[in-house]
Every structure is written in structure tokens, then in C-alpha cells.
N, C-alpha and C. Protein backbone atom coordinates (compact mmCIF):
# COMPACT_ATOMS: atom_id res chain seq x y z
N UNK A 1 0.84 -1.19 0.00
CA UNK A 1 0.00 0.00 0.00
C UNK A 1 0.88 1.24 0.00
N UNK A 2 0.73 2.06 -1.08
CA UNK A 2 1.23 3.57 -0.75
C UNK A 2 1.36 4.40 0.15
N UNK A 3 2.28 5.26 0.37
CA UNK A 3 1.80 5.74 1.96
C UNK A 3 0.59 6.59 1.96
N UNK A 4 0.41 7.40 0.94
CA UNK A 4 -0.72 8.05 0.90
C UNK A 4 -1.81 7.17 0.72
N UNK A 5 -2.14 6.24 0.38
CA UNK A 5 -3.12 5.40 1.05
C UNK A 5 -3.32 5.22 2.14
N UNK A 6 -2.49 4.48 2.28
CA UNK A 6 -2.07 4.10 4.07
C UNK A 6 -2.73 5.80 4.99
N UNK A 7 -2.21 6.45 4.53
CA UNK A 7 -2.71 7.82 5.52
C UNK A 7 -4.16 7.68 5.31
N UNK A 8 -4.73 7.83 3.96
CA UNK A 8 -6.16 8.00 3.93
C UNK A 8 -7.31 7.36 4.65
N UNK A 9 -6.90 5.59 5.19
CA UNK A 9 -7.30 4.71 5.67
C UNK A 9 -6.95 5.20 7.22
N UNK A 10 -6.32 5.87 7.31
CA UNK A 10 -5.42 5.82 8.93
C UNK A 10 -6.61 6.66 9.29
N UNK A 11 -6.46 8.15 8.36
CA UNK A 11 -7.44 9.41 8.89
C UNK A 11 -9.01 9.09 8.59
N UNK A 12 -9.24 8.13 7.41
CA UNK A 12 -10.74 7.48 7.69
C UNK A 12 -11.26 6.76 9.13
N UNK A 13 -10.25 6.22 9.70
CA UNK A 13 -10.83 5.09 10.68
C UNK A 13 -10.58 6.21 11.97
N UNK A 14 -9.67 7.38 11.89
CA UNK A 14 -9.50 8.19 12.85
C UNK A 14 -10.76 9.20 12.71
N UNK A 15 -11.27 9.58 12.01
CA UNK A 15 -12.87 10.54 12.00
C UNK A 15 -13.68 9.63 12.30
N UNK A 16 -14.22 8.44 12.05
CA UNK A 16 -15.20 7.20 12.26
C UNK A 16 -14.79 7.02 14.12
N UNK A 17 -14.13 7.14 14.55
CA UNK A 17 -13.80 6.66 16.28
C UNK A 17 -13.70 7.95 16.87
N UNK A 18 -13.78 9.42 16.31
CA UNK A 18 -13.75 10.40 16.61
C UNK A 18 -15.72 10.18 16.68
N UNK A 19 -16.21 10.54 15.64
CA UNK A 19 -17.41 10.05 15.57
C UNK A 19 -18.42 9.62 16.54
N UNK A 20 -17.83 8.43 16.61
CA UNK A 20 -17.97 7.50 17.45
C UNK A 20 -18.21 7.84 18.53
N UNK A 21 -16.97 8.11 19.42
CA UNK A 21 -16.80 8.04 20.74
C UNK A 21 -17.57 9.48 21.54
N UNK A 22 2.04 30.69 30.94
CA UNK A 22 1.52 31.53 30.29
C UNK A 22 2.51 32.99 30.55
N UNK A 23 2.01 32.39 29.38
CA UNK A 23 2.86 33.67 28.50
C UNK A 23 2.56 34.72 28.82
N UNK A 24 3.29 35.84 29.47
CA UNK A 24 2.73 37.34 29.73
C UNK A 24 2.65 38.56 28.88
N UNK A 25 1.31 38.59 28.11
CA UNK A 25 1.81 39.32 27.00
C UNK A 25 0.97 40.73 27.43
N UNK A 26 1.19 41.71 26.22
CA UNK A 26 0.16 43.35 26.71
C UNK A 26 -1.45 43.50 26.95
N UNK A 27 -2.02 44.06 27.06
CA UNK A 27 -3.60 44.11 27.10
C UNK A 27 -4.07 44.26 25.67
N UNK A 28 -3.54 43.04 24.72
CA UNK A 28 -4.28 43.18 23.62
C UNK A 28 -5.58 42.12 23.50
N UNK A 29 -5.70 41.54 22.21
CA UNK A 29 -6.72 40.65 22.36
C UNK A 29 -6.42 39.20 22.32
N UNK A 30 -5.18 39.19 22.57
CA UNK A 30 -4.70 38.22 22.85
C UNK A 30 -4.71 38.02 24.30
N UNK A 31 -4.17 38.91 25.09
CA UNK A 31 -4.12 39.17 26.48
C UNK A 31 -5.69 38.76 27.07
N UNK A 32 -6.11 39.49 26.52
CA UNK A 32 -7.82 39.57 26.86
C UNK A 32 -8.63 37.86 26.59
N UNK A 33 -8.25 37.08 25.93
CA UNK A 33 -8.37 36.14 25.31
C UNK A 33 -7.87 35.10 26.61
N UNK A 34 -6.36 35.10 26.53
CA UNK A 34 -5.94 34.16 27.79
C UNK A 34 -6.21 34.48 29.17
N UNK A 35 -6.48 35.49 29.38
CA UNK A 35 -7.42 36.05 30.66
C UNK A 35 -9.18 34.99 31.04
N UNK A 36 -9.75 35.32 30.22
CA UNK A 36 -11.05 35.04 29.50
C UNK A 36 -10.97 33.27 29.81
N UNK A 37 -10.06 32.37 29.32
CA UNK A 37 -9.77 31.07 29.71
C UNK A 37 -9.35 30.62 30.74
N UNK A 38 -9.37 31.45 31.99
CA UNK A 38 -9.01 31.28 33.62
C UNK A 38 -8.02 30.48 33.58
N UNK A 39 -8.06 28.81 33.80
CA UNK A 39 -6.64 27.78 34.42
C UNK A 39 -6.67 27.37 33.60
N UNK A 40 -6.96 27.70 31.71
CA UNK A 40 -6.14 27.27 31.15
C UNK A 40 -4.99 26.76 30.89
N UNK A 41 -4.18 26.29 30.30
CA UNK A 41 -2.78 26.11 30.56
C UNK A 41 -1.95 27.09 29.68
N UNK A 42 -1.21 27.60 30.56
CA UNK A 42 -0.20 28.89 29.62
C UNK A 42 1.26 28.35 29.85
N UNK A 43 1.79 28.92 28.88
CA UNK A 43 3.44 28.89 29.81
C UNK A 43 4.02 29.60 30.26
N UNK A 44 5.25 29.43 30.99
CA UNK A 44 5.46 30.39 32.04
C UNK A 44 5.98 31.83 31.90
N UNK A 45 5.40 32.48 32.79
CA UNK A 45 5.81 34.18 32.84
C UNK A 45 7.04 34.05 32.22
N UNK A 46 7.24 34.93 30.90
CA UNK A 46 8.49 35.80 30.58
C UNK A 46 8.91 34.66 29.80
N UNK A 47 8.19 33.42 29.04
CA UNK A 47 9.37 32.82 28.07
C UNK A 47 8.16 33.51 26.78
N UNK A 48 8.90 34.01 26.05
CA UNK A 48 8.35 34.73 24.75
C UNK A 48 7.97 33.10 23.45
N UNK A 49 6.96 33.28 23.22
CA UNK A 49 6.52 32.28 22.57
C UNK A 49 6.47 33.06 20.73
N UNK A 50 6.65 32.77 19.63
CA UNK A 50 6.87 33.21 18.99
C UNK A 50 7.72 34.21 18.54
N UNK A 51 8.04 34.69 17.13
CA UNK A 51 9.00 35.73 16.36
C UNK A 51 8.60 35.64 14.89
N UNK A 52 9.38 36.71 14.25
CA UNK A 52 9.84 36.76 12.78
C UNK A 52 9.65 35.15 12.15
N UNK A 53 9.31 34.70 11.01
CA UNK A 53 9.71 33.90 10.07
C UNK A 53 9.08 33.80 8.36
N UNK A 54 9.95 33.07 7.86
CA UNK A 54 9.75 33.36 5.98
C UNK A 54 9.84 31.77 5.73
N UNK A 55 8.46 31.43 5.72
CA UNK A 55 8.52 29.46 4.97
C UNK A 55 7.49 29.81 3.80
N UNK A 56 7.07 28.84 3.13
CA UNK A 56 6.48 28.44 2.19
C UNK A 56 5.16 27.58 2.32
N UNK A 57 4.20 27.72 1.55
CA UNK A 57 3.44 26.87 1.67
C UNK A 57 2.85 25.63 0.88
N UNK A 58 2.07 24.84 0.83
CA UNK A 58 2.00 23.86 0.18
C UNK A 58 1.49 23.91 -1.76
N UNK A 59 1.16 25.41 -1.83
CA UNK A 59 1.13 25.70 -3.06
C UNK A 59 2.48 26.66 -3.18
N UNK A 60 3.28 26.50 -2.85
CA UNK A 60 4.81 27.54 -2.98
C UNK A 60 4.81 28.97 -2.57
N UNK A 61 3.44 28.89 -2.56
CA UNK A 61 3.49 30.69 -1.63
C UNK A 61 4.10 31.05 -0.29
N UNK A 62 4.52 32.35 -0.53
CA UNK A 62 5.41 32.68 0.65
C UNK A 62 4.27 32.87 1.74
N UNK A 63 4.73 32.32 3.08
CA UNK A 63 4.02 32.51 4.35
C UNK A 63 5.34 33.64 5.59
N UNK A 64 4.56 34.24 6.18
CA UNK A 64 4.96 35.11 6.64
C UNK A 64 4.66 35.42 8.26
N UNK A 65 5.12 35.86 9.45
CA UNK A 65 4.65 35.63 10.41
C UNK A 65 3.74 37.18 10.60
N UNK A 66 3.30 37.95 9.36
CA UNK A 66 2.45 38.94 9.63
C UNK A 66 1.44 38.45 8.87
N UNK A 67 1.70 37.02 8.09
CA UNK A 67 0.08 36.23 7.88
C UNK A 67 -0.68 35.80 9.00
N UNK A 68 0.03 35.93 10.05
CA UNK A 68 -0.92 35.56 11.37
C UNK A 68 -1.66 36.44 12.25
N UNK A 69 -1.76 37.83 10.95
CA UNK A 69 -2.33 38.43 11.68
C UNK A 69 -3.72 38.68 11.32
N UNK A 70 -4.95 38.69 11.76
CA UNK A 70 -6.32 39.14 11.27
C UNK A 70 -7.13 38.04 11.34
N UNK A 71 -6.53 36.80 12.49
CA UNK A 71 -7.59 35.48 12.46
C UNK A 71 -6.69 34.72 13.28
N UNK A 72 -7.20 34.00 13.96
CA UNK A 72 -6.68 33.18 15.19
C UNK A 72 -5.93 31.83 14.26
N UNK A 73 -5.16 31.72 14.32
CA UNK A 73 -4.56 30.26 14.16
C UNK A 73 -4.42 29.30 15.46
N UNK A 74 -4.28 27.76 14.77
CA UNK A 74 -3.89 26.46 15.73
C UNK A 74 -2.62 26.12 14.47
N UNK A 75 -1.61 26.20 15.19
CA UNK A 75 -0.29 25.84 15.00
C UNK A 75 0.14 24.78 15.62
N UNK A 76 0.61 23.72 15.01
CA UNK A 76 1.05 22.17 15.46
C UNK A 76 2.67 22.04 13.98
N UNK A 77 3.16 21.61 14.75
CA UNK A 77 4.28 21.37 14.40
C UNK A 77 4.33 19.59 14.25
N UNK A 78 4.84 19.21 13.19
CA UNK A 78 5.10 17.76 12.77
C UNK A 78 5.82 17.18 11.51
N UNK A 79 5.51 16.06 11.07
CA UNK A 79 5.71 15.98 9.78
C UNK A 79 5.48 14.99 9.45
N UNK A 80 5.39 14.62 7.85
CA UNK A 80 4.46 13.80 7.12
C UNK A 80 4.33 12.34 7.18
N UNK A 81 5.92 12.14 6.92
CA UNK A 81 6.15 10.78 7.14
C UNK A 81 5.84 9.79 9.19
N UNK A 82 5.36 11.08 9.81
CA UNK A 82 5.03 10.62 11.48
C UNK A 82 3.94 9.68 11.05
N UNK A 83 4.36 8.28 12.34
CA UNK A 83 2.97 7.17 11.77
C UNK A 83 1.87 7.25 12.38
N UNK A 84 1.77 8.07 13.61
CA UNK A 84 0.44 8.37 14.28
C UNK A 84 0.11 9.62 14.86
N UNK A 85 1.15 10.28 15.63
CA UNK A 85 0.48 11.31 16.30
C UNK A 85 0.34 12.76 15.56
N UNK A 86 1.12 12.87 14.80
CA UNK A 86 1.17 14.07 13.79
C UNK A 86 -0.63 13.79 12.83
N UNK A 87 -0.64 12.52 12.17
CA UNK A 87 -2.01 12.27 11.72
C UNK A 87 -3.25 12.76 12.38
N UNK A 88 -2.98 11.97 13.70
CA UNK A 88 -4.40 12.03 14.32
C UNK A 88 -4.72 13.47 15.32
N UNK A 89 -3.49 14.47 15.11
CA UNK A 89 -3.51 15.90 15.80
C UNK A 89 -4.40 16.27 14.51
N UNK A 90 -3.71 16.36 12.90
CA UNK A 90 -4.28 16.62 12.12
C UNK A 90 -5.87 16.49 11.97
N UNK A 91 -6.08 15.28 12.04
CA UNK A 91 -7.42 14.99 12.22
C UNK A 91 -8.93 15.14 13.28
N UNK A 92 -8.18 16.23 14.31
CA UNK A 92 -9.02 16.65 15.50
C UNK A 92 -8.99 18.16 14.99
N UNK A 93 -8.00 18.20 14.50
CA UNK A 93 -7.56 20.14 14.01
C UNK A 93 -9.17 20.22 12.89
N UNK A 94 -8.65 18.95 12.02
CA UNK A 94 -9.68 19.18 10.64
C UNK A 94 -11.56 18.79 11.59
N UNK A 95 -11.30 17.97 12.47
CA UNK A 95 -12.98 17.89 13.45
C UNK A 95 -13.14 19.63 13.66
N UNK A 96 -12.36 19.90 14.18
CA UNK A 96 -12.63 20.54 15.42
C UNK A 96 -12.80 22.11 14.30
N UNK A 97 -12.77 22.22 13.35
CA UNK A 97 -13.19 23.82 12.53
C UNK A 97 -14.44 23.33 11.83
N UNK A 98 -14.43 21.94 11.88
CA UNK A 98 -16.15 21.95 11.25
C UNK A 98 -16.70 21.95 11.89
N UNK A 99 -16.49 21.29 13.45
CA UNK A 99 -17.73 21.14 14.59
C UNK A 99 -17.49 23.06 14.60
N UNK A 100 -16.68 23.98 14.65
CA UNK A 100 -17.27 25.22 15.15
C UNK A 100 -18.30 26.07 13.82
N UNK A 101 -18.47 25.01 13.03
CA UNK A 101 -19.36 25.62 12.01
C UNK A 101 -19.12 26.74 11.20
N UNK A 102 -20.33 27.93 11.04
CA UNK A 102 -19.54 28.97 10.62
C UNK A 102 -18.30 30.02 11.12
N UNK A 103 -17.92 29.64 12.86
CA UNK A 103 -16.92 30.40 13.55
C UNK A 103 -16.02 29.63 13.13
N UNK A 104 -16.00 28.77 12.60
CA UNK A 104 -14.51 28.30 12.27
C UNK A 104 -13.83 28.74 11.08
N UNK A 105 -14.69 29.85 10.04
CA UNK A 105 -13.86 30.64 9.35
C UNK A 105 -12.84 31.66 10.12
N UNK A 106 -13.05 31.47 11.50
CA UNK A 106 -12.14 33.00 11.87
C UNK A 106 -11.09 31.95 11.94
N UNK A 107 -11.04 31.01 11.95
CA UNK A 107 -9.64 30.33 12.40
C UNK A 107 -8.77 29.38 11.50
N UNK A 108 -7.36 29.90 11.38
CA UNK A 108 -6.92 28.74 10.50
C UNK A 108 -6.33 28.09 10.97
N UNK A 109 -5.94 26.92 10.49
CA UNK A 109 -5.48 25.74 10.81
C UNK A 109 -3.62 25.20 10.43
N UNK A 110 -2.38 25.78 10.89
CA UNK A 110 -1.64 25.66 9.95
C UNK A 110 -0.52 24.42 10.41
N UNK A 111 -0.16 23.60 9.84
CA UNK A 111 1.22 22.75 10.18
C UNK A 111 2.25 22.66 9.34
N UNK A 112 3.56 23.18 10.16
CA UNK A 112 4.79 23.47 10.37
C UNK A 112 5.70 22.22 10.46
N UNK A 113 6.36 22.25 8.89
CA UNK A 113 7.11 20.48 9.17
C UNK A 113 8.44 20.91 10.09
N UNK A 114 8.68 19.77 10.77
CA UNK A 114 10.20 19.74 11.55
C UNK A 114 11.45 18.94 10.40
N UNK A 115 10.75 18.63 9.63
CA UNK A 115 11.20 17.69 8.77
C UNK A 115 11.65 18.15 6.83
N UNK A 116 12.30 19.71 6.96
CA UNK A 116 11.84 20.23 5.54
C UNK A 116 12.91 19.18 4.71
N UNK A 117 14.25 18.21 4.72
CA UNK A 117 14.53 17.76 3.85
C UNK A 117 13.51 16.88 3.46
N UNK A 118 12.44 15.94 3.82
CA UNK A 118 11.96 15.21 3.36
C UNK A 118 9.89 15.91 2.82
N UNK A 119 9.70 16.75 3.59
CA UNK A 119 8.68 17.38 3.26
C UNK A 119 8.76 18.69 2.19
N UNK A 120 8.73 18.22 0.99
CA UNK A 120 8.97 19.28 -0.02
C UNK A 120 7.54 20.07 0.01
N UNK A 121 7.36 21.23 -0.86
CA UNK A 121 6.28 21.59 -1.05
C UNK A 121 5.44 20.54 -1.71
N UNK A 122 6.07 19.66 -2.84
CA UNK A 122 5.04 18.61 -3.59
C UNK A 122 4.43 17.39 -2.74
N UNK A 123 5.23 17.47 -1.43
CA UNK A 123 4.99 16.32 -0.19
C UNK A 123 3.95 16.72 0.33
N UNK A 124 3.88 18.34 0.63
CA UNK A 124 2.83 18.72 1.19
C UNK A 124 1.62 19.04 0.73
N UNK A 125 1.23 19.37 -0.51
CA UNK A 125 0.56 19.20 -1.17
C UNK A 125 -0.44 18.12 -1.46
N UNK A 126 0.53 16.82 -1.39
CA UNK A 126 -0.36 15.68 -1.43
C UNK A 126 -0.97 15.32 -0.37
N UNK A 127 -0.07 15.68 1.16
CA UNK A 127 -0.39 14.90 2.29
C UNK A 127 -1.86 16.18 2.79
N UNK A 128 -1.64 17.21 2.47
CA UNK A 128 -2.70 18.03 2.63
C UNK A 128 -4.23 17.94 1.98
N UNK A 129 -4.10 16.66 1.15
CA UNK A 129 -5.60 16.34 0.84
C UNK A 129 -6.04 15.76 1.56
N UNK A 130 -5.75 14.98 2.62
CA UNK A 130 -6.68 14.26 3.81
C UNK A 130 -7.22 15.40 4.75
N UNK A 131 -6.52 16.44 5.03
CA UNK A 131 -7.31 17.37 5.97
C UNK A 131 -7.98 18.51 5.29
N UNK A 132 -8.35 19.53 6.83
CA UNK A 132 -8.97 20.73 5.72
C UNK A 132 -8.68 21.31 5.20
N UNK A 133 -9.32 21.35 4.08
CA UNK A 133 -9.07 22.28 2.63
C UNK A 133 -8.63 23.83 3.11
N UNK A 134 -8.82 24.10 4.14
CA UNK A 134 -7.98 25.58 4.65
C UNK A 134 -6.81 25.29 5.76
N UNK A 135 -6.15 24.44 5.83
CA UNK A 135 -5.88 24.21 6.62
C UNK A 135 -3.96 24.74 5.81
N UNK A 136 -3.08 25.21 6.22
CA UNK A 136 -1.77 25.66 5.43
C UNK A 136 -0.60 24.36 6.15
N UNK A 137 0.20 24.02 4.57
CA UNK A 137 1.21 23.45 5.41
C UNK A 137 2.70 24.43 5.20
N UNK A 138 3.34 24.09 5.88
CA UNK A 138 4.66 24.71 5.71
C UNK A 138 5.98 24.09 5.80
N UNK A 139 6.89 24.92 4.53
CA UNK A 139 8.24 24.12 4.95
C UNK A 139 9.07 25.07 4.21
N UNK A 140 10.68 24.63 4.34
CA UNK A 140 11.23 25.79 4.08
C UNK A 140 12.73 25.22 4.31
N UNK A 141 13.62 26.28 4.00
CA UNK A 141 15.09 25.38 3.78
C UNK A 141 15.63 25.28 5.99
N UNK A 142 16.19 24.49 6.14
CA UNK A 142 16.07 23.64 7.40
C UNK A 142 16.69 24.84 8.50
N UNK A 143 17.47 25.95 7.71
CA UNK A 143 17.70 27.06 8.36
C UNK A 143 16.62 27.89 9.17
N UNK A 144 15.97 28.28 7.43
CA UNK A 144 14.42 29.22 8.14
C UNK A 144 13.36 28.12 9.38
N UNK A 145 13.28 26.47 8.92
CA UNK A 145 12.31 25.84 9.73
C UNK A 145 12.94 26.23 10.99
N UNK A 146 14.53 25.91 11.35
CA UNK A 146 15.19 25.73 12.51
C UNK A 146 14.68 27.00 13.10
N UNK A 147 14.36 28.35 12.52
CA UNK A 147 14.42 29.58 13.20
C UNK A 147 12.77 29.52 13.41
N UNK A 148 12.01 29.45 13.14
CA UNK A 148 10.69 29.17 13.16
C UNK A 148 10.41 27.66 15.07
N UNK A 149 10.83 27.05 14.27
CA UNK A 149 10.99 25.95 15.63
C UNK A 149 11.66 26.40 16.88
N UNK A 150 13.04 27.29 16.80
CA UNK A 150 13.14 27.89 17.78
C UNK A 150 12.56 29.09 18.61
N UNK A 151 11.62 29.77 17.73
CA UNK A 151 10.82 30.70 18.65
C UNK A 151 9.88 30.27 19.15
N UNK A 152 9.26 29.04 18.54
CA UNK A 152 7.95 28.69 19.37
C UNK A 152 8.31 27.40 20.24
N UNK A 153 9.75 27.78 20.36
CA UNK A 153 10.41 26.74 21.68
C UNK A 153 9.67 25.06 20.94
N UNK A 154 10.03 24.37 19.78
CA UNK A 154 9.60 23.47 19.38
C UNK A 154 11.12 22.48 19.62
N UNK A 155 11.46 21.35 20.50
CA UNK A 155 11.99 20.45 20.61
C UNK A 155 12.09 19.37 18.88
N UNK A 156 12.80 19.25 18.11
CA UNK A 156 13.30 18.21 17.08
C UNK A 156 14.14 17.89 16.94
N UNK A 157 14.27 16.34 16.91
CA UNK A 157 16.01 15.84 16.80
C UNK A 157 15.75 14.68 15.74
N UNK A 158 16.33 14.19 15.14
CA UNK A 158 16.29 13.30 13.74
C UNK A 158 16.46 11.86 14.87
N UNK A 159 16.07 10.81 14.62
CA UNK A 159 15.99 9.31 15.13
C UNK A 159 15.91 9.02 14.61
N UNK A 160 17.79 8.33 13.84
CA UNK A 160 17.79 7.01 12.66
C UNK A 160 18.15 5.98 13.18
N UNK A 161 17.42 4.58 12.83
CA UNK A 161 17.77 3.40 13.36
C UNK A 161 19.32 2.97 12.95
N UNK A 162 19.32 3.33 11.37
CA UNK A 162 20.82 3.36 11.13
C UNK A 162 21.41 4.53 10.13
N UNK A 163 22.78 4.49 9.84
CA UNK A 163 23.01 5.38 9.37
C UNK A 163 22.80 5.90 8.38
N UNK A 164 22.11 7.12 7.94
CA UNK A 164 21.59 7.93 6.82
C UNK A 164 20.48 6.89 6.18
N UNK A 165 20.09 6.89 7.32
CA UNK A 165 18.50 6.23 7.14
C UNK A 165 17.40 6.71 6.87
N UNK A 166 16.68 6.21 5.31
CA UNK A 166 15.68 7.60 4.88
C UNK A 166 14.30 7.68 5.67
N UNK A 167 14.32 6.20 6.30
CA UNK A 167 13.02 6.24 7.32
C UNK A 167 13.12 6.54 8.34
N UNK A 168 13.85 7.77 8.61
CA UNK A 168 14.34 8.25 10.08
C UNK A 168 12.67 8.58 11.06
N UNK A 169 12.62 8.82 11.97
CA UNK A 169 11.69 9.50 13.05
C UNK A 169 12.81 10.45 13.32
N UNK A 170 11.12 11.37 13.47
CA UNK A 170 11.94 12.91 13.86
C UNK A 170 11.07 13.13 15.48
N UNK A 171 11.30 12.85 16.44
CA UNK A 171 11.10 13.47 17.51
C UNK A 171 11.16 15.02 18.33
N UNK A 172 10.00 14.76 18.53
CA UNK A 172 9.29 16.75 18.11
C UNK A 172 8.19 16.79 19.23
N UNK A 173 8.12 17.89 19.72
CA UNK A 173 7.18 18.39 20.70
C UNK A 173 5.82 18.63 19.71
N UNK A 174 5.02 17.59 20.40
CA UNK A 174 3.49 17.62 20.28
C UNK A 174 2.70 18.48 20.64
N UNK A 175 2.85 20.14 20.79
CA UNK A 175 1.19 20.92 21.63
C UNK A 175 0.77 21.34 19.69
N UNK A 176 -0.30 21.91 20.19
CA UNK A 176 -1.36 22.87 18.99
C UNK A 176 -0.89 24.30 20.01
N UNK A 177 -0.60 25.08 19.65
CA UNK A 177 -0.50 26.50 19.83
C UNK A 177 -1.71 27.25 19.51
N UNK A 178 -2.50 28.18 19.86
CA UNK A 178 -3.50 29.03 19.62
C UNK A 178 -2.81 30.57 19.59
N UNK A 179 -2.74 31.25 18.16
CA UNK A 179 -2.20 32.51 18.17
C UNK A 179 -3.82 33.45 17.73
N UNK A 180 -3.80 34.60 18.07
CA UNK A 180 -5.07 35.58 18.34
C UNK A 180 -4.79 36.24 16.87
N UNK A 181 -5.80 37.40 16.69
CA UNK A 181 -5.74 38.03 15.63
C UNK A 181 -4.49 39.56 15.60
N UNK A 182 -3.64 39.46 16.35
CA UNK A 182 -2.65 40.26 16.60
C UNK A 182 -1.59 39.18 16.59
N UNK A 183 -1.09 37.97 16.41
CA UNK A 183 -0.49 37.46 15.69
C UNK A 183 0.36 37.37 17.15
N UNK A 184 -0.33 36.98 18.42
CA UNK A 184 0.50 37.04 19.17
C UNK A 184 -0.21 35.27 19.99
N UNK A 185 0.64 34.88 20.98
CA UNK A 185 0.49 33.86 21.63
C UNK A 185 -0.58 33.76 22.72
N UNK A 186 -1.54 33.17 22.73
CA UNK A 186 -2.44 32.80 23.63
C UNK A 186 -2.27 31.64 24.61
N UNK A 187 -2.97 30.32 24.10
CA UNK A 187 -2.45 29.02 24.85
C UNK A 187 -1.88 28.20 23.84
N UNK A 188 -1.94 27.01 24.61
CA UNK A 188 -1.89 25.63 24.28
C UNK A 188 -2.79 24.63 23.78
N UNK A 189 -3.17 23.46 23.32
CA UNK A 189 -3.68 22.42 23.92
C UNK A 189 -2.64 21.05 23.49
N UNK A 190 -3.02 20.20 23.98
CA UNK A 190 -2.40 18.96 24.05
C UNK A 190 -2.71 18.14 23.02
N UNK A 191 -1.80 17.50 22.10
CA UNK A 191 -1.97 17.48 21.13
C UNK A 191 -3.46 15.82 20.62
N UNK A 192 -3.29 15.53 22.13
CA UNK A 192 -4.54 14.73 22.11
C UNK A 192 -5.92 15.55 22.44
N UNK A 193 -6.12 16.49 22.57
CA UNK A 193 -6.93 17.29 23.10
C UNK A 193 -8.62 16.73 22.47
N UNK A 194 -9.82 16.43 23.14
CA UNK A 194 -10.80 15.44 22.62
C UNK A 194 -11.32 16.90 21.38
N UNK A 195 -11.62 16.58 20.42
CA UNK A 195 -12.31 17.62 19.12
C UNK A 195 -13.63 18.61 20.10
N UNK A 196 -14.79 17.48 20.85
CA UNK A 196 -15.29 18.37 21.20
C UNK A 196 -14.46 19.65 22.95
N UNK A 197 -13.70 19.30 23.58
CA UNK A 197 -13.01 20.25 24.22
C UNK A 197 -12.10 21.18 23.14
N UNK A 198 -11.70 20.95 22.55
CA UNK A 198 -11.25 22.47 21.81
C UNK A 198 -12.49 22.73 21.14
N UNK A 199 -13.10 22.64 20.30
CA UNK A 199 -14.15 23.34 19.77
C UNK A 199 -14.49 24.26 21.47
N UNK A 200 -14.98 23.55 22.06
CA UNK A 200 -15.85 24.29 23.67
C UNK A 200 -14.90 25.85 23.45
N UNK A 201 -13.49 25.14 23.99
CA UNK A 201 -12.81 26.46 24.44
C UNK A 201 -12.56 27.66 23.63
N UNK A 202 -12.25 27.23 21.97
CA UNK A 202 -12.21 28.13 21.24
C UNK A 202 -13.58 28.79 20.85
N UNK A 203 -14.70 28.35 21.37
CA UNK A 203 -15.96 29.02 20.76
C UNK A 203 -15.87 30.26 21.98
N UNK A 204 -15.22 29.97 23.47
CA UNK A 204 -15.67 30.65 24.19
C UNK A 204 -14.84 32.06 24.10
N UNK A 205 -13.84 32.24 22.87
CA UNK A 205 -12.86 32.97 22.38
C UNK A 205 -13.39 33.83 21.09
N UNK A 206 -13.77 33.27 20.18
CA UNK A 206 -14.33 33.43 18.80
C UNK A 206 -15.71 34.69 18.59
């Protein structure tokens, strides 16, 4: 089976069982926002969560960190070739803007590979047809990702079983990030987070 099969079947049986079953920032509206979510989970006073960056997106367009401004994003960091948890974050991201119905136009959805030698733009492109159709991927030469991963304090280290091994695992910090319409840092959630609890919390934002 192809891998892009293999994904399609992975994220089918993952919507069917879905189905089924702090940062101190100014009095903007971001501020006002993580206020508003009481014991949410933030991180701690004074580590600056975001900066500057220049990646690409899955149609080759330049992405920009003043595209994050004028609509709340969920930012998750991963990459393509991951065999489960990068998928099934994807697949609560893509629940969780349809369960908010029409409020889920204020919000986009974007993922950030840790992985740009093997996630080209044409990688992303393809792997971006299982989720939502608004949803942005990104990648970029391993310099700009590295500078991007380091402001939003993102942990990645390459795990090859052997040497210059193309089926490496890339081990990478799992949260979804929530940035406001000032392009600044709000919370967290966990990258298992159930579809209907983020929908809840972000409606109570939106």
C-alpha cells in the first residue's frame, strides 16, 4: 500500500472513532483572550513564545509571520512521514473547525514540518488532501524551519535506526498553539486534546 493510502485509511478510521466516541503578554486581544480562559494552561511568565519567520506553503506561496495576523490560528508542528500522532492531531484540528461551524472561518489551521529535507512543497501538497481544505502546510530550507521551531520553543532531533536512514523518526514536541488576531500567543492544547473540548474552548474565544 502507498503511503498516501495508508494515511487515507489511517485518517478514515480516525474521524469514524472520533465520531464515534503563560505567556505574559500586553492588554491586547490576545491578552484579553488568555485572561477570558481562567486555568487554562499557559506557559510560564516571561518565556516569549513566537517571532519573525519566511517558509512556504504547500502551493509555494510565501508565508509570513504577519500572515498571522487578522484570524486566530492552531499551529502544530510535525511531519508527514510521522505514523500516528502528527495524523491524528491533524485529524481533531480538521474535526474541530467543522464542529465550530460557521466560527470556524475566523480560524486557521496551519502545520509546520520539523522535517523540511523530506517534506517538499510537492509532499505537502499531497499529504494536505486528507485534511482541511484551509488548513496551510509549511516548509522551508532547514535554516528558516530551525528559526521558526526555535521561537515557538519546538523540541526536534532526527531518530535514525541506522546510518543515513531515509526512514528516520523525527522526535518533536506535540502541543497545537493558539495565536489571536494580533499574531501574538495565547495558549496551548495537548496534542490529544478530545475535538469536542477544543471546539468548547475556542468558541468561548471566537
Amino acid at each position: 500500500m502507498r503511503r498516501s493510502d495508508w494515511l487515507f485509511v489511517f485518517v478514515l478510521a480516525m474521524t469514524v472513532a472520533a465520531v464515534g466516541g503563560g505567556l505574559w503578554l500586553s492588554d491586547s486581544e490576545s491578552d484579553r483572550a488568555r485572561r477570558s480562559l481562567g486555568t487554562e494552561p499557559t506557559v510560564a511568565e516571561g518565556v516569549q513564545i513566537g517571532g519573525p519567520f519566511v517558509l512556504v506553503d504547500q502551493n509555494g506561496t510565501a508565508v509570513t509571520d504577519k500572515d498571522l495576523v487578522g484570524h486566530w490560528s492552531l499551529i502544530y508542528f510535525g511531519y508527514t512521514f510521522c505514523p500516528d500522532v502528527c495524523p491524528i492531531t491533524l485529524t481533531i484540528l480538521t474535526q474541530t473547525i467543522e464542529a465550530l461551524g460557521p466560527q470556524g472561518d475566523k480560524v486557521t489551521p496551519m502545520f509546520i514540518t520539523v522535517d523540511p529535507k523530506r517534506d517538499t512543497v510537492d509532499e505537502l501538497r499531497a499529504y494536505a488532501e486528507h485534511f482541511h481544505p484551509r488548513m496551510r502546510f509549511l516548509t522551508g530550507t532547514d535554516e528558516q524551519v530551525t528559526q521558526m521551531t526555535r521561537a515557538y520553543k519546538i523540541f526536534r532531533a532526527i531518530r535514525e535506526e541506522t546510518p543515513n536512514d531515509p526512514d528516520y523518526f523525527v522526535d518533536h514536541t506535540s502541543l497545537v498553539y493558539l495565536v489571536g488576531p494580533d499574531g501574538k500567543y495565547v495558549t496551548y492544547f495537548a496534542h490529544n486534546t478530545p475535538t469536542a473540548e477544543m471546539a468548547a474552548r475556542l468558541r468561548r474565544l471566537l
